[in-house]
PDB file of N, CA and C in Angstrom:
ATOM      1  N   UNK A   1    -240.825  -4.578  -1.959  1.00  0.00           N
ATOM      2  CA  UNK A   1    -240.706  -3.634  -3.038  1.00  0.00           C
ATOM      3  C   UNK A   1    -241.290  -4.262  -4.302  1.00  0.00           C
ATOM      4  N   UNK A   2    -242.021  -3.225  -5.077  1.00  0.00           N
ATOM      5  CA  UNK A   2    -242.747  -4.267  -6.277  1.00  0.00           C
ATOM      6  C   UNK A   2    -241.591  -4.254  -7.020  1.00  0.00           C
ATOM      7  N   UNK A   3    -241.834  -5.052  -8.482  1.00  0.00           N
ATOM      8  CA  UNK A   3    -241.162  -5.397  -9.721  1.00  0.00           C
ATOM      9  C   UNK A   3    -240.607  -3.862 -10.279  1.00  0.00           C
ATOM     10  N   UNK A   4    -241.847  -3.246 -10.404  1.00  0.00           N
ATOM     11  CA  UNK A   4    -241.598  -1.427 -10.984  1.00  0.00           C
ATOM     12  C   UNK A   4    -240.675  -0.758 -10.022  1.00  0.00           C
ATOM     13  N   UNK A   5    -240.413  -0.723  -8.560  1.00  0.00           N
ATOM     14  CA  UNK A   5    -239.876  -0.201  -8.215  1.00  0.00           C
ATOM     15  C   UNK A   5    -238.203  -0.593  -8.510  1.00  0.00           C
ATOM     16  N   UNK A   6    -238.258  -1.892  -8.643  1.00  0.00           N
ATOM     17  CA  UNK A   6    -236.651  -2.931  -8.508  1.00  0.00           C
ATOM     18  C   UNK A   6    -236.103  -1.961  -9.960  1.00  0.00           C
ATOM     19  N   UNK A   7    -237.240  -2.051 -10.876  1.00  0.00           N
ATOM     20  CA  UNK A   7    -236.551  -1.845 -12.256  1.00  0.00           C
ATOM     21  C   UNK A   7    -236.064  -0.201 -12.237  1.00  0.00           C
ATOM     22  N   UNK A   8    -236.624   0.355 -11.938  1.00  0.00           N
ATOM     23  CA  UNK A   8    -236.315   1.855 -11.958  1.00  0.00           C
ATOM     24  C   UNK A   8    -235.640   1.585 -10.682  1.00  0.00           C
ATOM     25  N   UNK A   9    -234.736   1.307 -10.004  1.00  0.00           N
ATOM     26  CA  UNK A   9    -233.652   1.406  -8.964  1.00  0.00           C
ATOM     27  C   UNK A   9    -232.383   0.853  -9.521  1.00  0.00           C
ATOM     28  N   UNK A  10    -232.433   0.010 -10.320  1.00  0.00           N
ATOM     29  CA  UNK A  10    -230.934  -0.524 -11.147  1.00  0.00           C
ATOM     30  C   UNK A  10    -230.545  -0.058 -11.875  1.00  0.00           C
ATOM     31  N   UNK A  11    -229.252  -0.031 -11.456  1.00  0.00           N
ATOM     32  CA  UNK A  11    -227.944   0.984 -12.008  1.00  0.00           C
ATOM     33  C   UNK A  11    -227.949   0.620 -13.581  1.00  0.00           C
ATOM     34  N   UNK A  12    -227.710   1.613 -14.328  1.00  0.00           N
ATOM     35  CA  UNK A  12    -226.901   1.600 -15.819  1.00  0.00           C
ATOM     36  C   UNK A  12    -225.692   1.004 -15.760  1.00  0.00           C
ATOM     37  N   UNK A  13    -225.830  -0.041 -16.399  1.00  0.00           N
ATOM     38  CA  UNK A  13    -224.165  -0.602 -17.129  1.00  0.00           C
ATOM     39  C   UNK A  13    -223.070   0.201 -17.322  1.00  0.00           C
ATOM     40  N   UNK A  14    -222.062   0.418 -16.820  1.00  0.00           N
ATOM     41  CA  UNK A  14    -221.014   1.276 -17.005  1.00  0.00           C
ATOM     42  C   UNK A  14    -220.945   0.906 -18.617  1.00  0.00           C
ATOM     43  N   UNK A  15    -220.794   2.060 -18.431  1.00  0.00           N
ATOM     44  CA  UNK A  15    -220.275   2.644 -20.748  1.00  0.00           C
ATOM     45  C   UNK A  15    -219.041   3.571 -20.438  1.00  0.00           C
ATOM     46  N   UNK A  16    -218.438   2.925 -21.829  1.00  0.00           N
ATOM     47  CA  UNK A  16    -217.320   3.905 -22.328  1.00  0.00           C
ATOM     48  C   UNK A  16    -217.628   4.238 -23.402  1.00  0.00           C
ATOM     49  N   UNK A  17    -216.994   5.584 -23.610  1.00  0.00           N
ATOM     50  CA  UNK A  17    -216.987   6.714 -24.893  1.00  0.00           C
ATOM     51  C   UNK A  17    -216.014   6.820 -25.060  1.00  0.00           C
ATOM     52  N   UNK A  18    -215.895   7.188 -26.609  1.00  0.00           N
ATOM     53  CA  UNK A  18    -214.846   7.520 -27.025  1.00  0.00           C
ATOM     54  C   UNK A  18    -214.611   9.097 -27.365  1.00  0.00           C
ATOM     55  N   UNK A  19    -213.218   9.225 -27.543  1.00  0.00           N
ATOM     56  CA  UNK A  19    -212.915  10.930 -26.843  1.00  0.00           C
ATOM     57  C   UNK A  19    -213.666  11.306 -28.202  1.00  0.00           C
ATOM     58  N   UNK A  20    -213.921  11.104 -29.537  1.00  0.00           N
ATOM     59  CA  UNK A  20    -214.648  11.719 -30.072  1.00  0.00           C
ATOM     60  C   UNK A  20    -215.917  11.654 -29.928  1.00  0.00           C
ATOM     61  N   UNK A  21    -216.960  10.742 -29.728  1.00  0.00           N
ATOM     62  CA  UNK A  21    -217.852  10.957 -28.850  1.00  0.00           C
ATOM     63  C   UNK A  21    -218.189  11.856 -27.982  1.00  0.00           C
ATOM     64  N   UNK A  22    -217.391  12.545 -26.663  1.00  0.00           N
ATOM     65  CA  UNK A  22    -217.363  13.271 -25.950  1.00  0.00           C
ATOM     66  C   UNK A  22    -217.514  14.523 -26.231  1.00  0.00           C
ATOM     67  N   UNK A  23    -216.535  14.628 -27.176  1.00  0.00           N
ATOM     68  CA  UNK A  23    -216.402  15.686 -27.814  1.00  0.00           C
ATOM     69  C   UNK A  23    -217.535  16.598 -28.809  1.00  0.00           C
ATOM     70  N   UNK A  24    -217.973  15.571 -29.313  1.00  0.00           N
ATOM     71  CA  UNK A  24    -219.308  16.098 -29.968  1.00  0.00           C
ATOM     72  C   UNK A  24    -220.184  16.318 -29.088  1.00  0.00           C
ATOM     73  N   UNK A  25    -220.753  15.569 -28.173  1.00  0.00           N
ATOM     74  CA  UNK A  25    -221.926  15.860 -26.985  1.00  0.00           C
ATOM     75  C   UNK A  25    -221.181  17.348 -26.264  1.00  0.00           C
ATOM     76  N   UNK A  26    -219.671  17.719 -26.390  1.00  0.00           N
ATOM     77  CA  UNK A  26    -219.745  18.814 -25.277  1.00  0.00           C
ATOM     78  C   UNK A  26    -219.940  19.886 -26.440  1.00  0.00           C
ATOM     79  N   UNK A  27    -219.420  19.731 -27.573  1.00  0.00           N
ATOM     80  CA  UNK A  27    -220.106  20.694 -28.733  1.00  0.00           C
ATOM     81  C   UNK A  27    -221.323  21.183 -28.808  1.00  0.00           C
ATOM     82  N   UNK A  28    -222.178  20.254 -28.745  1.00  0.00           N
ATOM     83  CA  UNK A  28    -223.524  20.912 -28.977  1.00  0.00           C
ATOM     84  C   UNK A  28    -223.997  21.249 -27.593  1.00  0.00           C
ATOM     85  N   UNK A  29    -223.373  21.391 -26.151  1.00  0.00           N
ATOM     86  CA  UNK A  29    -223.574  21.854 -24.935  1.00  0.00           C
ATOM     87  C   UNK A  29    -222.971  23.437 -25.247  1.00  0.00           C
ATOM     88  N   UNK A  30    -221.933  23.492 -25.888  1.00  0.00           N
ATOM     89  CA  UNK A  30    -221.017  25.020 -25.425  1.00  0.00           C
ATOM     90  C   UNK A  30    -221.161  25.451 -26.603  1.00  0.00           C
ATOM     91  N   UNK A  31    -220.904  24.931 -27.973  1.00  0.00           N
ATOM     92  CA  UNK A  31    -221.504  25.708 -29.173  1.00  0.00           C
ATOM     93  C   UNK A  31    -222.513  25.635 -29.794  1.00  0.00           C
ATOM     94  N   UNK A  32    -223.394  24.793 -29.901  1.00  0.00           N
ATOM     95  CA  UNK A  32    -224.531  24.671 -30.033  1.00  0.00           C
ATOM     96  C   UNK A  32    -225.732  25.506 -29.244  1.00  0.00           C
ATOM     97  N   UNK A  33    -224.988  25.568 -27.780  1.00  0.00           N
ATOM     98  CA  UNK A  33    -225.900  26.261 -27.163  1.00  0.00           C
ATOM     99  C   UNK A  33    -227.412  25.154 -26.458  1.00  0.00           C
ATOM    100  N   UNK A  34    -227.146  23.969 -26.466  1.00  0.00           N
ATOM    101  CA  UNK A  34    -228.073  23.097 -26.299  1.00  0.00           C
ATOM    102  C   UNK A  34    -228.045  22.660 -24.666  1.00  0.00           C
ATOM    103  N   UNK A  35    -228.947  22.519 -24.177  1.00  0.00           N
ATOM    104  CA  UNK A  35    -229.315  22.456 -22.992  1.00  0.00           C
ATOM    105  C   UNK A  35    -228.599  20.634 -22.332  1.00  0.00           C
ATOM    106  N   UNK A  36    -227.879  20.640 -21.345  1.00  0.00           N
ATOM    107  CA  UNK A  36    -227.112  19.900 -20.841  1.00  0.00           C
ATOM    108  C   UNK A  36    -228.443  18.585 -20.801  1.00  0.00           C
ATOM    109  N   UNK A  37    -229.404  18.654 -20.403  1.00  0.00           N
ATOM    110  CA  UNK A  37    -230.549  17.690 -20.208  1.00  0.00           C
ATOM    111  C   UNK A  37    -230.686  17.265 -21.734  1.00  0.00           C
ATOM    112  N   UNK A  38    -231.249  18.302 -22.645  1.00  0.00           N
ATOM    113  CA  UNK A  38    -231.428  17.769 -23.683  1.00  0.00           C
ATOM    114  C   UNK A  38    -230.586  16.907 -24.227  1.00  0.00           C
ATOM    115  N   UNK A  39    -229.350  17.317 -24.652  1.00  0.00           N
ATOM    116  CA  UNK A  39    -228.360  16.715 -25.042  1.00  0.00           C
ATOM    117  C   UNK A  39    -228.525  15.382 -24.539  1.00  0.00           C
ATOM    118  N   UNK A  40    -228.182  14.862 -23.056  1.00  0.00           N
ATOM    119  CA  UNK A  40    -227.740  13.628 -22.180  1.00  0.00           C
ATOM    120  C   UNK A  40    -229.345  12.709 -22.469  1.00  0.00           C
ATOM    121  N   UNK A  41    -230.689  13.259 -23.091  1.00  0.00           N
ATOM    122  CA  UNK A  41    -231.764  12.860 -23.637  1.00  0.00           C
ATOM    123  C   UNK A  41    -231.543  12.271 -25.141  1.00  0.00           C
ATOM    124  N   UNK A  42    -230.933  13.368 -25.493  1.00  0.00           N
ATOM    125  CA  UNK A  42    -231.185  12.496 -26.924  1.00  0.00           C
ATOM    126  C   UNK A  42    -229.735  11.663 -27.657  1.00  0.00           C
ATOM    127  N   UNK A  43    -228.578  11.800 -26.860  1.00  0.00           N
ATOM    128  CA  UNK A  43    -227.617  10.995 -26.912  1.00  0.00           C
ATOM    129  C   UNK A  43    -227.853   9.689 -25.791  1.00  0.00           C
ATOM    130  N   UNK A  44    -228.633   9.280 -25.149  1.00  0.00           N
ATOM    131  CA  UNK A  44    -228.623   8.577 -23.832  1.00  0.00           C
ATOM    132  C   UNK A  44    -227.922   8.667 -23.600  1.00  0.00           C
ATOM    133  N   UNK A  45    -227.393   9.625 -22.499  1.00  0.00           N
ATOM    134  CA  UNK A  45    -226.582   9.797 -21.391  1.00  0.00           C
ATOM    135  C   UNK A  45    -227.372  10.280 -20.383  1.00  0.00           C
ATOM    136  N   UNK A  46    -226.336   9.853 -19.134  1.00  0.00           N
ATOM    137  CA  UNK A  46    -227.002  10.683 -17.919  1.00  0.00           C
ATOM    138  C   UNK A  46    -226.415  12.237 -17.761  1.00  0.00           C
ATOM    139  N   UNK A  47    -227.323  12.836 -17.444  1.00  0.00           N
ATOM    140  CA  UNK A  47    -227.057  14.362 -17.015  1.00  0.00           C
ATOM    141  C   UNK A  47    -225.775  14.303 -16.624  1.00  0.00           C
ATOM    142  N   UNK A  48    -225.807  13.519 -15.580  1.00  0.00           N
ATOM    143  CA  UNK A  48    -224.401  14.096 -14.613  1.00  0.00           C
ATOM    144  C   UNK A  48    -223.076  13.462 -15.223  1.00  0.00           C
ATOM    145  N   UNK A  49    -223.135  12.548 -16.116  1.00  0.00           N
ATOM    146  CA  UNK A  49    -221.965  12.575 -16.911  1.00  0.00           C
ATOM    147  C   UNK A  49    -221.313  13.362 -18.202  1.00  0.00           C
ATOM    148  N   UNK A  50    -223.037  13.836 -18.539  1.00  0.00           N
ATOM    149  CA  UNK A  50    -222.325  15.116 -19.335  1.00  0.00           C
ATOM    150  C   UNK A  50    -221.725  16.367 -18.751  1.00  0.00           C
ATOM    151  N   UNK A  51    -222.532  16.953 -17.510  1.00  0.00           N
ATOM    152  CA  UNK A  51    -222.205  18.032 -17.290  1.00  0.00           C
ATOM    153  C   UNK A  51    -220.450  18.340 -16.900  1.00  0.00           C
ATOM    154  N   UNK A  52    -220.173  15.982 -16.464  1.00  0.00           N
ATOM    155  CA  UNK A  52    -218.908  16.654 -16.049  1.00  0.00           C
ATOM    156  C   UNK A  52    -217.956  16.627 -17.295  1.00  0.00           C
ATOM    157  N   UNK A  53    -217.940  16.319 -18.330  1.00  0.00           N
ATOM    158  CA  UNK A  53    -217.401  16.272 -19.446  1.00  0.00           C
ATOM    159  C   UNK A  53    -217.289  17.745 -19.907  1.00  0.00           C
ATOM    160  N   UNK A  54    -218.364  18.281 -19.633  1.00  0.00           N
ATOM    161  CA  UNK A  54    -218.154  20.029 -19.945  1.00  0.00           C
ATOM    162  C   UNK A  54    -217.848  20.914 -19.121  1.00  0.00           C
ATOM    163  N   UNK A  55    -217.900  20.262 -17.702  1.00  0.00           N
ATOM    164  CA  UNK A  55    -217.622  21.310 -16.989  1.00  0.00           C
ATOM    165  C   UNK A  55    -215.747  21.046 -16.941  1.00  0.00           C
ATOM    166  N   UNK A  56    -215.293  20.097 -17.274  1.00  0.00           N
ATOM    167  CA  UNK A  56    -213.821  19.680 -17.186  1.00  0.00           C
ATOM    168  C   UNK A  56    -213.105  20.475 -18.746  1.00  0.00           C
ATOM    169  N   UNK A  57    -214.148  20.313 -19.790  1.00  0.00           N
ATOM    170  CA  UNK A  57    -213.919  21.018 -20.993  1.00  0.00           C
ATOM    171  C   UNK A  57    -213.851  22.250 -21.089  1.00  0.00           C
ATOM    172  N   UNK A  58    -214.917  22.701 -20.181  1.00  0.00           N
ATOM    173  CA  UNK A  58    -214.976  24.747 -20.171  1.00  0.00           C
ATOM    174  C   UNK A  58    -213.571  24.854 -19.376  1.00  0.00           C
ATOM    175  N   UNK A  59    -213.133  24.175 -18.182  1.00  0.00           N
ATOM    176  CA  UNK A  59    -212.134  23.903 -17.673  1.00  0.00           C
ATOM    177  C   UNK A  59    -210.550  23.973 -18.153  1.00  0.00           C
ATOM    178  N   UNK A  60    -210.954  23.281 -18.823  1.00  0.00           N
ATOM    179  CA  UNK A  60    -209.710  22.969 -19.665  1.00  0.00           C
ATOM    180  C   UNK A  60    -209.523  24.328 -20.668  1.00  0.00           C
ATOM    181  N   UNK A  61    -210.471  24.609 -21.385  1.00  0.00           N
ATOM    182  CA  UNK A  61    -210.420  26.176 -21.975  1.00  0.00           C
ATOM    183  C   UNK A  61    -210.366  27.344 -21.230  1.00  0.00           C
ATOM    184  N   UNK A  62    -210.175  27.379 -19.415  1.00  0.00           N
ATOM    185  CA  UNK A  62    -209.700  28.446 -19.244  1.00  0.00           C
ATOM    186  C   UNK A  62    -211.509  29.312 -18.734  1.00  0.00           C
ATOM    187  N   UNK A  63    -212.181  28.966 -18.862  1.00  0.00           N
ATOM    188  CA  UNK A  63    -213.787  29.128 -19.138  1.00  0.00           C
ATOM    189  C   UNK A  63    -214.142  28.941 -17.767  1.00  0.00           C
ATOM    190  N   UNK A  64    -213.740  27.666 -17.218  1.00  0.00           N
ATOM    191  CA  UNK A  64    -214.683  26.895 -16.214  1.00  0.00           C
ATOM    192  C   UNK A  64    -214.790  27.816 -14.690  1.00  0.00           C
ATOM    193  N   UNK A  65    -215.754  27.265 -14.321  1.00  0.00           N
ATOM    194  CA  UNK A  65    -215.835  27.517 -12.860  1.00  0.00           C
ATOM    195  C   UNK A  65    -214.701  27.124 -11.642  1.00  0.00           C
ATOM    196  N   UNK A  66    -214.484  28.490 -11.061  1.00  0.00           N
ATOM    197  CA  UNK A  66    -213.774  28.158  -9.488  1.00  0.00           C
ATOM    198  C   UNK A  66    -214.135  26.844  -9.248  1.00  0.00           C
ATOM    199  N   UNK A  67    -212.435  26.497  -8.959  1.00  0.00           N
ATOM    200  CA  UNK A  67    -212.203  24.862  -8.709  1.00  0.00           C
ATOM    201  C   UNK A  67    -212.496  23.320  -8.948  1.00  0.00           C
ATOM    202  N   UNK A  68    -212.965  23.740 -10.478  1.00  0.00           N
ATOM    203  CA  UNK A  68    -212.524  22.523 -11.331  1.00  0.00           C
ATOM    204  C   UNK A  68    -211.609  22.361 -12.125  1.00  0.00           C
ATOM    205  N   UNK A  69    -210.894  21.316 -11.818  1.00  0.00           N
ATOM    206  CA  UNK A  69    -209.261  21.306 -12.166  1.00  0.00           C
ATOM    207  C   UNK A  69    -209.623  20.867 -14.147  1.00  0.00           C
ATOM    208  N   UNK A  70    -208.370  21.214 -14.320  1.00  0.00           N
ATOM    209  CA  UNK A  70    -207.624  21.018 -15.568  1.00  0.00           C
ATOM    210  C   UNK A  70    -208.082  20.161 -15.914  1.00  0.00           C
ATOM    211  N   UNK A  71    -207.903  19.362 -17.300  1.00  0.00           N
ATOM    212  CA  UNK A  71    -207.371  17.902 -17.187  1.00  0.00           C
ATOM    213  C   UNK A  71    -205.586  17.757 -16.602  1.00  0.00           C
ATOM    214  N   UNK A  72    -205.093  18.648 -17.147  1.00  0.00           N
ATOM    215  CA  UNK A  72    -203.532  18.666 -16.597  1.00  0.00           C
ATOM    216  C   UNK A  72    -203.098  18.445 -15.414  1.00  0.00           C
ATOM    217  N   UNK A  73    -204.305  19.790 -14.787  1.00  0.00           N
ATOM    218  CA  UNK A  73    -203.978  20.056 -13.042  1.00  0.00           C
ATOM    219  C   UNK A  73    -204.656  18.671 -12.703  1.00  0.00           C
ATOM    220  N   UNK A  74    -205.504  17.876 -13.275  1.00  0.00           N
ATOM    221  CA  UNK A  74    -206.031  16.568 -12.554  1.00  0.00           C
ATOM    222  C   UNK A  74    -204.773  15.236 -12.897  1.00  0.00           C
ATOM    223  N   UNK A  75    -204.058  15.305 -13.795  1.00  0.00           N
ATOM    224  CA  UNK A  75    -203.045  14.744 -13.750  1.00  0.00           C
ATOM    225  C   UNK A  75    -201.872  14.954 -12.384  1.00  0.00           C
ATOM    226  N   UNK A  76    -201.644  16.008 -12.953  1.00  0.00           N
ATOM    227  CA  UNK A  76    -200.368  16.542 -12.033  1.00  0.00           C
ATOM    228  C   UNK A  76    -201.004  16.463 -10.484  1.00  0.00           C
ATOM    229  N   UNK A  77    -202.184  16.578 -10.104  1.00  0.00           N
ATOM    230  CA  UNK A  77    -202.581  15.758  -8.942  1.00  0.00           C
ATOM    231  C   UNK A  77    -202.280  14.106  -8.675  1.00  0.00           C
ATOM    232  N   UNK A  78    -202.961  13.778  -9.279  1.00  0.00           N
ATOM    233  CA  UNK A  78    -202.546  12.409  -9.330  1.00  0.00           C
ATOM    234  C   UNK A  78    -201.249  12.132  -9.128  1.00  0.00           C
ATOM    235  N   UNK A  79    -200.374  12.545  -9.854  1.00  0.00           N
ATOM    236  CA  UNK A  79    -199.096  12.490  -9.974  1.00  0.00           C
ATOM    237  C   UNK A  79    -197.934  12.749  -8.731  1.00  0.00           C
ATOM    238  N   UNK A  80    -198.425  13.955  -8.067  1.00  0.00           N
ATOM    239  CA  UNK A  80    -197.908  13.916  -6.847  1.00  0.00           C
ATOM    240  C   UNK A  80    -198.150  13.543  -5.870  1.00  0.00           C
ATOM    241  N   UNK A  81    -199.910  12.906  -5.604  1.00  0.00           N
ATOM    242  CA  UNK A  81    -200.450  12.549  -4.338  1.00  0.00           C
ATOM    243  C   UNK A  81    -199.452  10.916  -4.718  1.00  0.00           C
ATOM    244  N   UNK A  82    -199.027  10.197  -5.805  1.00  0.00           N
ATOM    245  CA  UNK A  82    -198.753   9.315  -6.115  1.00  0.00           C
ATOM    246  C   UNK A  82    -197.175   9.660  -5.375  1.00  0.00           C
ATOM    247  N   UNK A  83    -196.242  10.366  -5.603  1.00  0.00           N
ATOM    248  CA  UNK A  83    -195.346  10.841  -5.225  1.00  0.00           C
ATOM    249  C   UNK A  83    -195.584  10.806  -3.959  1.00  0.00           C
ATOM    250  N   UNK A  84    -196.344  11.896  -3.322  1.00  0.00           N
ATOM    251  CA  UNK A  84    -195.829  11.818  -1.585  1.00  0.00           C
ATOM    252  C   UNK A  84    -196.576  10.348  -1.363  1.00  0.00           C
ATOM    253  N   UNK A  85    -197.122   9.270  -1.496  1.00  0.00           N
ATOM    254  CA  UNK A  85    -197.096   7.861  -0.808  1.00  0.00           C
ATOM    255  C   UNK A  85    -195.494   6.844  -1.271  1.00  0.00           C
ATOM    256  N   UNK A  86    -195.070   7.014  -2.521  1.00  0.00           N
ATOM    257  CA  UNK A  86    -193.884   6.727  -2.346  1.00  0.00           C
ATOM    258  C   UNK A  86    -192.851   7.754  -0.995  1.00  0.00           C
ATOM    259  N   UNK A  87    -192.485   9.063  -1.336  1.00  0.00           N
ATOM    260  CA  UNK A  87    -191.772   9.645  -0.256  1.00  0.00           C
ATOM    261  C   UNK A  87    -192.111   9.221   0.832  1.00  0.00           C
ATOM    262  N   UNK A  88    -193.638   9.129   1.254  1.00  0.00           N
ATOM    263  CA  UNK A  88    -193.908   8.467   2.783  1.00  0.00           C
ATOM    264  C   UNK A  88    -193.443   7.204   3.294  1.00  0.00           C
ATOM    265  N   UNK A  89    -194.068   6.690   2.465  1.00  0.00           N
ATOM    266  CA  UNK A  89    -192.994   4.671   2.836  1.00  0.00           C
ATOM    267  C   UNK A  89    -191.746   4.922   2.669  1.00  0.00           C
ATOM    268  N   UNK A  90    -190.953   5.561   1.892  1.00  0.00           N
ATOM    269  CA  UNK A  90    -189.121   5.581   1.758  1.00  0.00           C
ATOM    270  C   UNK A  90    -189.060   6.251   3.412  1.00  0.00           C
ATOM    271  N   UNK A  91    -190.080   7.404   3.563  1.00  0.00           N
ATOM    272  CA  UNK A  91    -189.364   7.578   5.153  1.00  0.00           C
ATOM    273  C   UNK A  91    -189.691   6.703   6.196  1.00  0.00           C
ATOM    274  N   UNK A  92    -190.810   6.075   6.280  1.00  0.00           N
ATOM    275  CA  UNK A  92    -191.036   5.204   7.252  1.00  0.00           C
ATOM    276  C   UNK A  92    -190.262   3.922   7.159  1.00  0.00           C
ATOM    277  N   UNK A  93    -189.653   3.535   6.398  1.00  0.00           N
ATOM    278  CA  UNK A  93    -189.206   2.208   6.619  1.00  0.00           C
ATOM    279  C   UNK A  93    -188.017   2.080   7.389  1.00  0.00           C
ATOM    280  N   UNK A  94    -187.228   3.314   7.483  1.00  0.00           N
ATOM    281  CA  UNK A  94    -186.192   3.538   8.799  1.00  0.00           C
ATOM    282  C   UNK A  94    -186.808   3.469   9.575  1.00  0.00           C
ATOM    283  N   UNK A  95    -187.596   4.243  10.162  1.00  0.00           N
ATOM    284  CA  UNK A  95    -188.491   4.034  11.351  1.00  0.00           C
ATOM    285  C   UNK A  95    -188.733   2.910  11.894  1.00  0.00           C
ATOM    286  N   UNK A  96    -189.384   2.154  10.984  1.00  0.00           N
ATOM    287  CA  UNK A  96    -189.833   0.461  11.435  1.00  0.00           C
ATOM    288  C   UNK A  96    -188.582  -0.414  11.457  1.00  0.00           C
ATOM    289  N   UNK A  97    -187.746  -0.181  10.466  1.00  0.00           N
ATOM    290  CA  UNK A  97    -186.704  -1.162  10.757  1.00  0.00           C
ATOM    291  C   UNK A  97    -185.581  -0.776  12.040  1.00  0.00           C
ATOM    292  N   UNK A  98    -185.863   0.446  12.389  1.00  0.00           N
ATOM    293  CA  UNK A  98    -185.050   0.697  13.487  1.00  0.00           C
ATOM    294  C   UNK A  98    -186.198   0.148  14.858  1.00  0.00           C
ATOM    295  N   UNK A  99    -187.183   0.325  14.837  1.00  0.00           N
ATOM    296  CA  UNK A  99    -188.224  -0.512  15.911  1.00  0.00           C
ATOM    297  C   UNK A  99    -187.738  -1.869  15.939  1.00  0.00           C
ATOM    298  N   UNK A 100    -188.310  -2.186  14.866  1.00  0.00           N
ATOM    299  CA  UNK A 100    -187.546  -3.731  14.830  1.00  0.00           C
ATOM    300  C   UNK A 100    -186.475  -4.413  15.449  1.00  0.00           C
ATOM    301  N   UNK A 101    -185.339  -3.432  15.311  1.00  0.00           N
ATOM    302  CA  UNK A 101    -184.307  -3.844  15.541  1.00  0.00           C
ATOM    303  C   UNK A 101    -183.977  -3.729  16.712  1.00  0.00           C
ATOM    304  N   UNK A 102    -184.315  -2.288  17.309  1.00  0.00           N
ATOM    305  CA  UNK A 102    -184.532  -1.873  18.939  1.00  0.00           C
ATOM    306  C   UNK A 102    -184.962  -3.517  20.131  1.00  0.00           C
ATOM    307  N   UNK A 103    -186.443  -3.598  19.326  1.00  0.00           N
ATOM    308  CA  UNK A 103    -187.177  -4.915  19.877  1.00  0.00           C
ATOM    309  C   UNK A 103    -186.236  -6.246  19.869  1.00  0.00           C
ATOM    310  N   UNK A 104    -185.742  -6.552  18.591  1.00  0.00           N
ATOM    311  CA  UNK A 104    -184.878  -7.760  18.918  1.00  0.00           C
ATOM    312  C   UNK A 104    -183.607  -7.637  19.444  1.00  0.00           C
ATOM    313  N   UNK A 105    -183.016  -6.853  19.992  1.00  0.00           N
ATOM    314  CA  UNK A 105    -182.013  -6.397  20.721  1.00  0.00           C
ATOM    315  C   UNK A 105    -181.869  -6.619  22.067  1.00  0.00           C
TER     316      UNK A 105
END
């Protein structure tokens, strides 16, 4: 692979923004009226991290497209898939400790 190809194949440095940051780039997407490319052009960003910033924002306003969650509903996911792996181990550990015990018996 030449040199040109290596360089245009390596990843961008993970970046963080700050929520006001965000906030302005999804402004000039939904009120501005400015084109998702342009924008992620002249802020350097990548496309696909703006679009999801707005598509979670139109989201969040009630706006968005079939089945992109909340920020809330993406919490309260989290929150319970976090929940049923606790409930799951509290039930399995009877299970195993009754194996256990079966076996050394």
């Amino acid at each position: 692979m030449s040199n040109v190809n290596q360089q245009s194949k390596k990843r961008r440095p993970r970046r963080n923004y700050t929520d006001e940051f965000k906030a302005g780039a999804i402004r000039l997407v939904i009120e501005e009226h400015k084109t998702i490319p342009q924008v992620a052009r002249d802020l350097d960003l990548t496309a696909s991290a703006l679009r999801t910033w707005v598509d979670r924002a139109r989201a969040d306003r009630g706006k968005g497209r079939s089945g992109v969650l909340t920020t809330g509903e993406k919490e309260e996911l989290a929150q319970l898939r976090k929940d049923v792996r606790v409930l799951r181990m509290e039930r399995d550990i009877p299970k195993k400790a009754a194996f256990f015990a079966k076996e050394n018996s």
